[in-house]
PDB file of N, CA and C in Angstrom:
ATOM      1  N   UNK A   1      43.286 -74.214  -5.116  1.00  0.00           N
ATOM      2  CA  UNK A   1      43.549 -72.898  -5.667  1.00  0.00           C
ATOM      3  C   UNK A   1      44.434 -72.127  -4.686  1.00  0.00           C
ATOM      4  N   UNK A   2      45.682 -71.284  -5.622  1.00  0.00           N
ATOM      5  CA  UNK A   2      46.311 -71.024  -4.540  1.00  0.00           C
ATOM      6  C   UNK A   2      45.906 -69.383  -3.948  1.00  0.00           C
ATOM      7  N   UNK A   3      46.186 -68.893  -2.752  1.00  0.00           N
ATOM      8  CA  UNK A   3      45.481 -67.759  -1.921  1.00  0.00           C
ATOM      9  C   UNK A   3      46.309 -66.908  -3.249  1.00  0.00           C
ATOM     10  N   UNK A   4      45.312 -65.703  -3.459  1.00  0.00           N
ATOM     11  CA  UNK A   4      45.472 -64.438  -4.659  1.00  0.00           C
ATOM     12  C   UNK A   4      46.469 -63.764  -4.486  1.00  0.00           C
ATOM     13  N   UNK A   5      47.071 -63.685  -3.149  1.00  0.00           N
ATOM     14  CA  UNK A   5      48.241 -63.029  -2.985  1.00  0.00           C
ATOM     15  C   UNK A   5      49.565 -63.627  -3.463  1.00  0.00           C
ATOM     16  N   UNK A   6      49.759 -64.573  -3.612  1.00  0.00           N
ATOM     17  CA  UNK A   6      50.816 -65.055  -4.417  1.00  0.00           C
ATOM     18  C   UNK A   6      50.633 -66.027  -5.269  1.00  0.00           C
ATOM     19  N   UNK A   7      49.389 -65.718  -5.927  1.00  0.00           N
ATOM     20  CA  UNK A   7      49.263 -67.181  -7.227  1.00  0.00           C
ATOM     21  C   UNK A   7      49.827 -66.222  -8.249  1.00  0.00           C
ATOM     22  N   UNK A   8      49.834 -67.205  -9.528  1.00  0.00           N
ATOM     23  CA  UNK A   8      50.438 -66.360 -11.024  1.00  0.00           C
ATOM     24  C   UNK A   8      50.118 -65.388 -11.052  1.00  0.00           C
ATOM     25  N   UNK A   9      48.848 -65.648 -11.320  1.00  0.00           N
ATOM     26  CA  UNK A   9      48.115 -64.345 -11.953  1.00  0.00           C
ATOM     27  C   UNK A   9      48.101 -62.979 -10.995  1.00  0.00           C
ATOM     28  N   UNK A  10      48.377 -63.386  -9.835  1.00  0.00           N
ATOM     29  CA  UNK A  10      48.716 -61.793  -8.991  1.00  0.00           C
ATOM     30  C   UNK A  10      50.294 -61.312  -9.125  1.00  0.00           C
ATOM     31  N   UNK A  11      51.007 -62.327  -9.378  1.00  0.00           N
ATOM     32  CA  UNK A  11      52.189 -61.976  -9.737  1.00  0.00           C
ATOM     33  C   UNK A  11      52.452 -61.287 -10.803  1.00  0.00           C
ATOM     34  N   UNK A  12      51.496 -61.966 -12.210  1.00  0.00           N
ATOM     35  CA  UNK A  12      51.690 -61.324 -13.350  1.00  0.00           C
ATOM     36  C   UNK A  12      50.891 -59.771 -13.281  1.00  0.00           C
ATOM     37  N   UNK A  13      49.653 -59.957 -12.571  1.00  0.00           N
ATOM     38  CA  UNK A  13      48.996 -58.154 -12.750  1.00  0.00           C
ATOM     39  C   UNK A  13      50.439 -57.151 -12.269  1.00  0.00           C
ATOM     40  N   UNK A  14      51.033 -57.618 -10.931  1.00  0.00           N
ATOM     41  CA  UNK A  14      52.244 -56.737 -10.772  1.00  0.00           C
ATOM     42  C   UNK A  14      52.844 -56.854 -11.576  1.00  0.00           C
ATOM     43  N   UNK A  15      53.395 -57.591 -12.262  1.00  0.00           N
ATOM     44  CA  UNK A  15      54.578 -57.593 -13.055  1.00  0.00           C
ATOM     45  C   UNK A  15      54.599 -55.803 -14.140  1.00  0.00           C
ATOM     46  N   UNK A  16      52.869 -56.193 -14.614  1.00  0.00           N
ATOM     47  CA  UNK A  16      52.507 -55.128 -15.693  1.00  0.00           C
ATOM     48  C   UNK A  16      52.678 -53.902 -15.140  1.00  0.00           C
ATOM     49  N   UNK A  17      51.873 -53.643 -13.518  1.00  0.00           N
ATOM     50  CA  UNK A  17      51.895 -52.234 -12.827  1.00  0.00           C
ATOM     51  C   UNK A  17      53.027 -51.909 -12.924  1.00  0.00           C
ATOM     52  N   UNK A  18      54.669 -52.953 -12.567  1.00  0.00           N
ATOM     53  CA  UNK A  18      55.424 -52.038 -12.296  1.00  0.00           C
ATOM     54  C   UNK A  18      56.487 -52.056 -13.596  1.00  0.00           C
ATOM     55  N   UNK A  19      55.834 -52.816 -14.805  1.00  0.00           N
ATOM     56  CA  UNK A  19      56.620 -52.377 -16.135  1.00  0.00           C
ATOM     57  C   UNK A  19      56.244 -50.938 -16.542  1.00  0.00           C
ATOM     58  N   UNK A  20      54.370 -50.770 -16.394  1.00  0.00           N
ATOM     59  CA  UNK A  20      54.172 -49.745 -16.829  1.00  0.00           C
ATOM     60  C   UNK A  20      54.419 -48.449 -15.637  1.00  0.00           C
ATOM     61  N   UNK A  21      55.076 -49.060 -14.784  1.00  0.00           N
ATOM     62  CA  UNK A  21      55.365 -47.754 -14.161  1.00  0.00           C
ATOM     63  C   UNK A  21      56.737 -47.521 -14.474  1.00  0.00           C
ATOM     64  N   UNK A  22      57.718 -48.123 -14.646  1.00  0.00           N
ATOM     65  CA  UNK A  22      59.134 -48.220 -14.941  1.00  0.00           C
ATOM     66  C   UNK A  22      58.857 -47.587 -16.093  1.00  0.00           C
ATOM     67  N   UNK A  23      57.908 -48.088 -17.916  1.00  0.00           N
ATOM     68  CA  UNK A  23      57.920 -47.754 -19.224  1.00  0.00           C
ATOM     69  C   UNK A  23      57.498 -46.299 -19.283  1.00  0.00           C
ATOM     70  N   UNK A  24      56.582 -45.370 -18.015  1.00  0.00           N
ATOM     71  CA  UNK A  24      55.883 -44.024 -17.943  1.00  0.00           C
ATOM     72  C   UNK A  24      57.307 -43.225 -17.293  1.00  0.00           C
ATOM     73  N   UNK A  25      58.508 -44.073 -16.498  1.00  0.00           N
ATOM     74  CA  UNK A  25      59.813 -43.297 -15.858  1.00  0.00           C
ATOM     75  C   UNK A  25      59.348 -42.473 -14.625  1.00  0.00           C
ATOM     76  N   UNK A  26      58.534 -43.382 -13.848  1.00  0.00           N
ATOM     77  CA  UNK A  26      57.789 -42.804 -12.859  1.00  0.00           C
ATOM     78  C   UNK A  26      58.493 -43.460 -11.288  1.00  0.00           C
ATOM     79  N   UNK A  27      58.803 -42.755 -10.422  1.00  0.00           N
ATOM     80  CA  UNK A  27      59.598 -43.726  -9.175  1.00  0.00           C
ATOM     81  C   UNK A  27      57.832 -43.979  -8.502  1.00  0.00           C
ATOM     82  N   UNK A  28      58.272 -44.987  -7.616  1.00  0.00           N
ATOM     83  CA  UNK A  28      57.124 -45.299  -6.880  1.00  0.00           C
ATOM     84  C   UNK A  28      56.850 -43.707  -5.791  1.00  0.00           C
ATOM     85  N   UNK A  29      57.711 -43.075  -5.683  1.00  0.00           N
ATOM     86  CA  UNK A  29      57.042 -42.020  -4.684  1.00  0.00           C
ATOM     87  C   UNK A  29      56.594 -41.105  -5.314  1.00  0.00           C
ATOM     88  N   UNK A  30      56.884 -41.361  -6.994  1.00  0.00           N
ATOM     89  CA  UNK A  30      55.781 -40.589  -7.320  1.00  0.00           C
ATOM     90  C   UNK A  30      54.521 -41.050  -7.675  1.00  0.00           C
ATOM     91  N   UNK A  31      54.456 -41.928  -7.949  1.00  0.00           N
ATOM     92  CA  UNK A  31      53.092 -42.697  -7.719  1.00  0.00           C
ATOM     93  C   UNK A  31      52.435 -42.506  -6.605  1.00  0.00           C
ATOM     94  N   UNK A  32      53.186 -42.484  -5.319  1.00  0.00           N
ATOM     95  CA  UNK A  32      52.133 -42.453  -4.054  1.00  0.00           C
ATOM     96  C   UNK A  32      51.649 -41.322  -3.884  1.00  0.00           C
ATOM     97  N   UNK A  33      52.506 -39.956  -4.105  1.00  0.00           N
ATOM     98  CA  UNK A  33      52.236 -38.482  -4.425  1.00  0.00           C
ATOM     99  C   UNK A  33      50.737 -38.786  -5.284  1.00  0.00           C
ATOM    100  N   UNK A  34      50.959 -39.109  -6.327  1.00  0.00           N
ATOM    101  CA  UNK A  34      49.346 -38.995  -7.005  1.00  0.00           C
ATOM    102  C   UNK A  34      48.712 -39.563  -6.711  1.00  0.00           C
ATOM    103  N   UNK A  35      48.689 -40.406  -5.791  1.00  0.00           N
ATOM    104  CA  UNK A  35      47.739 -41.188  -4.801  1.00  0.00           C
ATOM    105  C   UNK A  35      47.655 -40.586  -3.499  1.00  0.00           C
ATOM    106  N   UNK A  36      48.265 -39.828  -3.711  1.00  0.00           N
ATOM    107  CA  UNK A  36      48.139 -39.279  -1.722  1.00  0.00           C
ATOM    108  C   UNK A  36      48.353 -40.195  -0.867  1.00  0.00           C
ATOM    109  N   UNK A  37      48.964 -41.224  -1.318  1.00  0.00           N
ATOM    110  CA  UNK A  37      49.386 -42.356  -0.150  1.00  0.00           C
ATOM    111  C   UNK A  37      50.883 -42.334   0.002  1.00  0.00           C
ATOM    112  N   UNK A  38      51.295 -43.039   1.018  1.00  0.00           N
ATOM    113  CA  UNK A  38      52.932 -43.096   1.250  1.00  0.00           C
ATOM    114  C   UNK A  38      53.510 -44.010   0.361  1.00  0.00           C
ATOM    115  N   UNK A  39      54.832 -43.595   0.190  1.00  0.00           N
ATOM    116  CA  UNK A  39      55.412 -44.670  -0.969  1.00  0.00           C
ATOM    117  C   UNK A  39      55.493 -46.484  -0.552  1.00  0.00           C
ATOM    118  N   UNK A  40      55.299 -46.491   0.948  1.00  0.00           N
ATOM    119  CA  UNK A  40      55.467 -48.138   1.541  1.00  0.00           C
ATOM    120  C   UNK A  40      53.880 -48.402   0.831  1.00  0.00           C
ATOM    121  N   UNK A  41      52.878 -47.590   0.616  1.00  0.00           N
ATOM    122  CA  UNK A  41      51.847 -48.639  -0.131  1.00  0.00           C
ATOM    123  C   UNK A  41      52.532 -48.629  -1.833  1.00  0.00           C
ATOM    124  N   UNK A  42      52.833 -48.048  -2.273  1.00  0.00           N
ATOM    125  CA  UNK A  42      52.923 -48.501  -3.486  1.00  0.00           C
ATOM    126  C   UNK A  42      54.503 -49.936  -3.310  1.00  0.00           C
ATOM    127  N   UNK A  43      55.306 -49.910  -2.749  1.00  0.00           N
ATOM    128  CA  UNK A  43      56.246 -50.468  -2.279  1.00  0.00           C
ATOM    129  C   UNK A  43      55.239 -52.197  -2.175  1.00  0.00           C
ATOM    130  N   UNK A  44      54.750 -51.994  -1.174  1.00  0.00           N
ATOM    131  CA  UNK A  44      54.018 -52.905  -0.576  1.00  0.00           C
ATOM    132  C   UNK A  44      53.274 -54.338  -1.500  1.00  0.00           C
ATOM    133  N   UNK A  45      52.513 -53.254  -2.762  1.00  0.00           N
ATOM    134  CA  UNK A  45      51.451 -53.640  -3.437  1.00  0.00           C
ATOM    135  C   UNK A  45      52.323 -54.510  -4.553  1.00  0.00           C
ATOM    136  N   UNK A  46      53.745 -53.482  -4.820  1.00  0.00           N
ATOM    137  CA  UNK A  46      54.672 -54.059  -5.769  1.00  0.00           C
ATOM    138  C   UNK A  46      55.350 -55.283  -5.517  1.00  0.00           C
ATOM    139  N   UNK A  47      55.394 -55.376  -4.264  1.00  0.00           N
ATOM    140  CA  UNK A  47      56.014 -56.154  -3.453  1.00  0.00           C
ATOM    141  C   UNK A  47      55.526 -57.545  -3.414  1.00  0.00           C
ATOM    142  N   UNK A  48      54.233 -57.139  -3.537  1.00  0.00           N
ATOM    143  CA  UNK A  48      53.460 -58.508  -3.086  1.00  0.00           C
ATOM    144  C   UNK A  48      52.858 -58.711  -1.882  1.00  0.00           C
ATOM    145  N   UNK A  49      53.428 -57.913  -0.702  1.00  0.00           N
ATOM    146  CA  UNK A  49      53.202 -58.222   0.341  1.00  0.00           C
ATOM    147  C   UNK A  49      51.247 -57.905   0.666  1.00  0.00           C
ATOM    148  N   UNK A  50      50.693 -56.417  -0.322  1.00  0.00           N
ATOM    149  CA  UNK A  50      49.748 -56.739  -0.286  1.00  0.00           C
ATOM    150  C   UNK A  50      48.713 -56.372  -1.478  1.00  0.00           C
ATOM    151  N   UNK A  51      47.454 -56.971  -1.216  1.00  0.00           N
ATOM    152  CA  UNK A  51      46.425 -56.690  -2.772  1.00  0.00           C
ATOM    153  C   UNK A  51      45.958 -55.632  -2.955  1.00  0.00           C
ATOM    154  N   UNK A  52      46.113 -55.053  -4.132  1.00  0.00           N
ATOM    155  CA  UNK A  52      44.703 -53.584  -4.259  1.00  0.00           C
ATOM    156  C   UNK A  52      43.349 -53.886  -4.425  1.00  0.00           C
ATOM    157  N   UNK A  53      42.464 -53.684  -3.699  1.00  0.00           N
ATOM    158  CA  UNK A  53      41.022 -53.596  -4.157  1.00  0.00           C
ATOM    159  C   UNK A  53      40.733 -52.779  -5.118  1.00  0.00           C
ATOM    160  N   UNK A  54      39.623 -53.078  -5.564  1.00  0.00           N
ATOM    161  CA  UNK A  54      39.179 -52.273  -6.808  1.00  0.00           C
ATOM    162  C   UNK A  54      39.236 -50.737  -6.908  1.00  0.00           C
ATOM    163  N   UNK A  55      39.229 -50.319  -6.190  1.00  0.00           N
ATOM    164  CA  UNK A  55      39.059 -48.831  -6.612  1.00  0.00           C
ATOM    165  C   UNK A  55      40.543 -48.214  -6.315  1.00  0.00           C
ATOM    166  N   UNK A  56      41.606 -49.039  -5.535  1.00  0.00           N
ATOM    167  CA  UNK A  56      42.538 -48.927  -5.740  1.00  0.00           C
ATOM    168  C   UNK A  56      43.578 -48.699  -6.587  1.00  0.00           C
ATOM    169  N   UNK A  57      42.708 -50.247  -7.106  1.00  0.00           N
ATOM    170  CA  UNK A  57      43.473 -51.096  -8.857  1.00  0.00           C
ATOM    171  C   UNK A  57      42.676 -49.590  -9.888  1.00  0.00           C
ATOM    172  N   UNK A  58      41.585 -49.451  -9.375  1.00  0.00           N
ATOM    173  CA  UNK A  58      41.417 -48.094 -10.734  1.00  0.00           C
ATOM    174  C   UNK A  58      42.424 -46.828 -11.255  1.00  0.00           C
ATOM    175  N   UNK A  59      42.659 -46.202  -9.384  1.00  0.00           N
ATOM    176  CA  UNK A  59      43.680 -45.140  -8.832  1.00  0.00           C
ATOM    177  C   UNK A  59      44.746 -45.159  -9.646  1.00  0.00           C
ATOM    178  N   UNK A  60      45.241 -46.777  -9.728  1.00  0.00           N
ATOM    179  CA  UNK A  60      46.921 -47.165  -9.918  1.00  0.00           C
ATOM    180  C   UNK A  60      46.754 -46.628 -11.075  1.00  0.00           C
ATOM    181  N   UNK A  61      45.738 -47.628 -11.876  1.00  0.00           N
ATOM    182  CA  UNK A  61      45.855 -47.559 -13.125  1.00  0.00           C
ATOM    183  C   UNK A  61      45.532 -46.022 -13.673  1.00  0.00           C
ATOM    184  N   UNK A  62      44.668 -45.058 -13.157  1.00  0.00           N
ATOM    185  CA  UNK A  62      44.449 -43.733 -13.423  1.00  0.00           C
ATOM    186  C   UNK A  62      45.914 -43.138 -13.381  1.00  0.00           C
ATOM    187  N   UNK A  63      46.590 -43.356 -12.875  1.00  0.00           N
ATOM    188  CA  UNK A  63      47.888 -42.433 -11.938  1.00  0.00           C
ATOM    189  C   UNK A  63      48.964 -42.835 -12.777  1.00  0.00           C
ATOM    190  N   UNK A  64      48.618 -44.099 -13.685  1.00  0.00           N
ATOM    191  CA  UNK A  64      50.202 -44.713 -14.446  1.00  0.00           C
ATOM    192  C   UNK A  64      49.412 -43.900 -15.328  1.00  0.00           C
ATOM    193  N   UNK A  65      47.898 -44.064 -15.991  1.00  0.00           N
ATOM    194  CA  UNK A  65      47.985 -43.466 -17.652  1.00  0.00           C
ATOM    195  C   UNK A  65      47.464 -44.469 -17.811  1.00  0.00           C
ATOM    196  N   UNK A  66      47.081 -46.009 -17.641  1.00  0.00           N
ATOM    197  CA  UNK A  66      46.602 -47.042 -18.524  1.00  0.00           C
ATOM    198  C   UNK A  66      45.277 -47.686 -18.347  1.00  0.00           C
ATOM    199  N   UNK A  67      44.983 -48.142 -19.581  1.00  0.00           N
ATOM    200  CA  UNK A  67      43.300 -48.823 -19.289  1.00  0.00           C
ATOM    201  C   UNK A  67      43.285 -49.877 -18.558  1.00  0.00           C
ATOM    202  N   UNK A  68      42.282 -49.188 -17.793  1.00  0.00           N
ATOM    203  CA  UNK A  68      42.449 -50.396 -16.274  1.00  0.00           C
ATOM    204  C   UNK A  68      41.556 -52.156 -17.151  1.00  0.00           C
ATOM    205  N   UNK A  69      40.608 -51.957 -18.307  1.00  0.00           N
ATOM    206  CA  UNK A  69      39.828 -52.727 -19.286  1.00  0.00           C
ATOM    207  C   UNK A  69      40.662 -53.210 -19.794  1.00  0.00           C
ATOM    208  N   UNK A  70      41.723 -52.656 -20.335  1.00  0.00           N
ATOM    209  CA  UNK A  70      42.513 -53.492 -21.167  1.00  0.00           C
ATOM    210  C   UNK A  70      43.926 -54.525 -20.389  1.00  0.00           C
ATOM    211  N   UNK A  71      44.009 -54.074 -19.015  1.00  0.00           N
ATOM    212  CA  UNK A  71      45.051 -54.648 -18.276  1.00  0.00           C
ATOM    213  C   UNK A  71      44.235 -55.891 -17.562  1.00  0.00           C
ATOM    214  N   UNK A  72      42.525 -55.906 -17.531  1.00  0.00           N
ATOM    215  CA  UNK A  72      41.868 -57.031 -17.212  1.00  0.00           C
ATOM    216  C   UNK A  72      41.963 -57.778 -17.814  1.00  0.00           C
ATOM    217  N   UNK A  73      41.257 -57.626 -19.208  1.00  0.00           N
ATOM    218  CA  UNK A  73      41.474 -58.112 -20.074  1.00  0.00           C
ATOM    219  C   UNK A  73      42.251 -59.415 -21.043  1.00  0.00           C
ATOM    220  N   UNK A  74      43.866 -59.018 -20.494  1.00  0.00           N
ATOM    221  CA  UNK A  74      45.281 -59.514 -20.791  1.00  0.00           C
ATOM    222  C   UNK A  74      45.101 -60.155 -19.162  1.00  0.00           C
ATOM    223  N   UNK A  75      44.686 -59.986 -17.963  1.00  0.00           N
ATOM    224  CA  UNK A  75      44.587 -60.581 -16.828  1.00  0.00           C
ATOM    225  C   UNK A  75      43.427 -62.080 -17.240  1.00  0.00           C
ATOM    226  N   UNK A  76      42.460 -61.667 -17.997  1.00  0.00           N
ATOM    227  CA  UNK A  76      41.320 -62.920 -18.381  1.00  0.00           C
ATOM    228  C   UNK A  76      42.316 -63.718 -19.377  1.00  0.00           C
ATOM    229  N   UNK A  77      42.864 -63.872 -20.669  1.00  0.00           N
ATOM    230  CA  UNK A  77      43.731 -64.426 -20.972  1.00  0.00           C
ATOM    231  C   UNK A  77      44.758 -65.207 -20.158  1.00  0.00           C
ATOM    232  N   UNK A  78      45.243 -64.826 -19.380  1.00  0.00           N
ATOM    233  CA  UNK A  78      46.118 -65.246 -18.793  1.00  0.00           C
ATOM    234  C   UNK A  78      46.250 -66.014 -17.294  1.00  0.00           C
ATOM    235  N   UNK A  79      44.828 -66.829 -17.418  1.00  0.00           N
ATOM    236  CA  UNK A  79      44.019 -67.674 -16.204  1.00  0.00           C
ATOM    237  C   UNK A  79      45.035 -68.851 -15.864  1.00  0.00           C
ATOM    238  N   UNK A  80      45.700 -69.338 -17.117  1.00  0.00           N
ATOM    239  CA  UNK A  80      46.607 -70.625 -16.924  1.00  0.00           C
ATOM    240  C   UNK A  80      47.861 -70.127 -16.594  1.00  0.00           C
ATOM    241  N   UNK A  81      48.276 -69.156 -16.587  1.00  0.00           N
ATOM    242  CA  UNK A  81      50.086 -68.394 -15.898  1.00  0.00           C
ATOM    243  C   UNK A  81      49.839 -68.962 -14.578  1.00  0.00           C
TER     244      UNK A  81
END
């Protein structure tokens, strides 16, 4: 199994964060603004370079607008990517 940081399926959860952040017309510094974090973490996370933990992955998803249930969800489907 490959390490979570760069198997499919971590590739594909980013893929979604940063469609639905691109589809909301949101720059990443404004994302970090509603996170109160600096834009190198949202940079970072997009990047790959690193993972969100859960309450992170909630934040993101609070801060884009989307169901963090329904982006699992399409993440459980998508075990073989």
């Amino acid at each position: 199994m490959p390490k979570s940081l760069r198997s499919a399926r971590q590739r594909r959860l980013l893929e979604w964060l940063i469609a639905a952040r691109k589809t909301k017309g949101v720059t990443q510094s404004q994302v970090a603004e509603m996170l109160g974090r600096p834009q190198s973490f949202v940079a970072k996370y997009e990047g790959g370079e690193r993972r969100l933990d859960v309450i992170e992955f909630l934040d993101v998803t609070e801060a884009l607008d989307i169901d963090p249930c329904e982006l699992l969800a399409q993440m459980g489907h998508s075990r073989d990517l």
